[in-house]
C-alpha atoms as a PDB file:
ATOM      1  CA  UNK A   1      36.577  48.184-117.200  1.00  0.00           C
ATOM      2  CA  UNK A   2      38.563  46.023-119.775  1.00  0.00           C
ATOM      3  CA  UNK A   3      38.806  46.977-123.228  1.00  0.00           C
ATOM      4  CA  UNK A   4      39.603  44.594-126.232  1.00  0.00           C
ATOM      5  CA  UNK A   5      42.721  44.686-128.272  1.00  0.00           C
ATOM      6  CA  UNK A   6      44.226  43.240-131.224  1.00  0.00           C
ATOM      7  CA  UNK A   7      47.601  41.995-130.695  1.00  0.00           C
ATOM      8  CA  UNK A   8      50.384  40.583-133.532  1.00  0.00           C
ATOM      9  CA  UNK A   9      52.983  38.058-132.081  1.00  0.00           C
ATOM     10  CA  UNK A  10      55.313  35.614-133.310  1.00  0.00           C
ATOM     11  CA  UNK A  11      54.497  32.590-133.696  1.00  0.00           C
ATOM     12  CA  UNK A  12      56.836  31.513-131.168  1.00  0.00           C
ATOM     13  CA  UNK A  13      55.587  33.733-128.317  1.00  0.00           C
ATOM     14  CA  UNK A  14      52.375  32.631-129.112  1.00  0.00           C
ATOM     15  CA  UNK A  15      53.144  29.209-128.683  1.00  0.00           C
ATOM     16  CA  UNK A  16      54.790  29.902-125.760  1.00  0.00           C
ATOM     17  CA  UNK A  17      52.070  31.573-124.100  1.00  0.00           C
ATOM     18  CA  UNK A  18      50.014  28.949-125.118  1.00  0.00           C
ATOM     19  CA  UNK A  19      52.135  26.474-123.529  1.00  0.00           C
ATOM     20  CA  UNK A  20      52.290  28.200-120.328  1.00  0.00           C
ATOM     21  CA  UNK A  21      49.252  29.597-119.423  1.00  0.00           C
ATOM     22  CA  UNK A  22      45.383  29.005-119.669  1.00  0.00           C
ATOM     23  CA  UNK A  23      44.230  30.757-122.015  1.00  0.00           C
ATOM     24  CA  UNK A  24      42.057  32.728-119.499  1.00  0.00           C
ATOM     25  CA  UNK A  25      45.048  33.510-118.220  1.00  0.00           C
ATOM     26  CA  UNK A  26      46.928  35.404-120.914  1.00  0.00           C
ATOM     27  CA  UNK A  27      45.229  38.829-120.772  1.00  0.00           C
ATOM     28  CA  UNK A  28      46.458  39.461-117.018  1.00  0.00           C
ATOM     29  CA  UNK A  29      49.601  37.871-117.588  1.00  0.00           C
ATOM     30  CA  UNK A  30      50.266  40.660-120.832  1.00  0.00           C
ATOM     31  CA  UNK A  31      48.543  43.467-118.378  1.00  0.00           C
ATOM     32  CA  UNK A  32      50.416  42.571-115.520  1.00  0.00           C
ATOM     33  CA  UNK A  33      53.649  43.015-117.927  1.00  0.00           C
ATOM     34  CA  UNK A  34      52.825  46.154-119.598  1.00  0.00           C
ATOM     35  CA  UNK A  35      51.106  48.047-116.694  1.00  0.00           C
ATOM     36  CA  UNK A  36      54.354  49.316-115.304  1.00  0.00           C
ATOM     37  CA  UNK A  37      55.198  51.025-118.468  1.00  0.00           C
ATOM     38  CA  UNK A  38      52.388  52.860-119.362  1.00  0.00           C
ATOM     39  CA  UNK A  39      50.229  53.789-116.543  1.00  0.00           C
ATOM     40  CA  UNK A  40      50.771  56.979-114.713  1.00  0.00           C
ATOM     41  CA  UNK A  41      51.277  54.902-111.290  1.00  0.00           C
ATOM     42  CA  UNK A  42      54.046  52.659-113.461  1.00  0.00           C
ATOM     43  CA  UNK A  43      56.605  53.257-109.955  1.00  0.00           C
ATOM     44  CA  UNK A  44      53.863  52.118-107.156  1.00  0.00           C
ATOM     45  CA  UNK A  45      52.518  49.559-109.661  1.00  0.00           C
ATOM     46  CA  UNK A  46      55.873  47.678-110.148  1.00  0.00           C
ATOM     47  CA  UNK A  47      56.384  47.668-106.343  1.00  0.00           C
ATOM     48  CA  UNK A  48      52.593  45.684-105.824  1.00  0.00           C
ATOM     49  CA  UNK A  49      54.234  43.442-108.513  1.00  0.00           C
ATOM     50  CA  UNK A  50      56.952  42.759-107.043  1.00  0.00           C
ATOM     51  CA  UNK A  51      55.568  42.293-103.475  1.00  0.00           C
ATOM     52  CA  UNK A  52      52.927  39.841-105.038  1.00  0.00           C
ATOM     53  CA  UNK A  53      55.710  37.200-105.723  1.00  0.00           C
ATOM     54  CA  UNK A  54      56.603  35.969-102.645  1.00  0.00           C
ATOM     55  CA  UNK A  55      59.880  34.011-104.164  1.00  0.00           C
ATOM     56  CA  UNK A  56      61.136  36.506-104.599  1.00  0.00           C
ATOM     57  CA  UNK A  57      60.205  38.308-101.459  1.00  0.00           C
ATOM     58  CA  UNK A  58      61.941  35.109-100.073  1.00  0.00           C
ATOM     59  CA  UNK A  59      64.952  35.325-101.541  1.00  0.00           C
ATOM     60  CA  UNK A  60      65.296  39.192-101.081  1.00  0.00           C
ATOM     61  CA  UNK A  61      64.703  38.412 -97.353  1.00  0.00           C
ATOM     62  CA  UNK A  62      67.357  36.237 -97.301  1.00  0.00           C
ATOM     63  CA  UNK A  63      69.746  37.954 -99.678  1.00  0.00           C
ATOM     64  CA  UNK A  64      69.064  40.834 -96.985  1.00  0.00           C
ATOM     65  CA  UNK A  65      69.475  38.481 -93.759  1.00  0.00           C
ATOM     66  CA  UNK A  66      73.001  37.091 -95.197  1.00  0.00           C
ATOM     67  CA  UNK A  67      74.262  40.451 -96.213  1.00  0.00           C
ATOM     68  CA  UNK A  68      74.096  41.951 -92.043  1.00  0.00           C
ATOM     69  CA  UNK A  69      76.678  39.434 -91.256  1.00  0.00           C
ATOM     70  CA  UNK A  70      78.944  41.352 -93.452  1.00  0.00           C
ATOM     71  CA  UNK A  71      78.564  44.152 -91.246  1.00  0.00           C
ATOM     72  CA  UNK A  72      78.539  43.089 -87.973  1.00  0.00           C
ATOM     73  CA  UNK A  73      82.528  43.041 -87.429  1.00  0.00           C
ATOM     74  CA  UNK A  74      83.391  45.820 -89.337  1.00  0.00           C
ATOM     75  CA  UNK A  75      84.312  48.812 -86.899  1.00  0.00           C
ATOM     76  CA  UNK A  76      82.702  51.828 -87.140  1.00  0.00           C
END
């Protein structure tokens, strides 16, 4: 269930969004932001976020894959 809020912004964030997004889209976009910080499940939230954006799943895959390369040589 959603629940309707009144929000105050600058008028430069609200431009912004306004440039950026549909306007449909600007209720998810502020939930998806603020979720992590104030629901109980903040932790396990943050991580769906994150898995969700899969450039930067991309780049933490490679970031990963270039990084066992530095280990491979070094004696144990």
């Amino acid at each position: 269930m959603h629940k309707d809020i009144t929000i105050s912004l600058s008028q430069d964030v609200y431009e912004g969004l306004y440039k950026r997004l549909d306007a449909s889209d600007i209720s998810q976009f502020i939930e998806d932001i603020v979720r992590p910080y104030v629901v109980t499940d903040a932790l396990e939230a943050g991580y769906r976020m994150m898995a969700a954006d899969s450039a930067q799943e991309a780049e933490a895959l490679e970031w990963a894959e270039a990084l066992i390369g530095d280990v491979v040589d070094e004696a144990w």
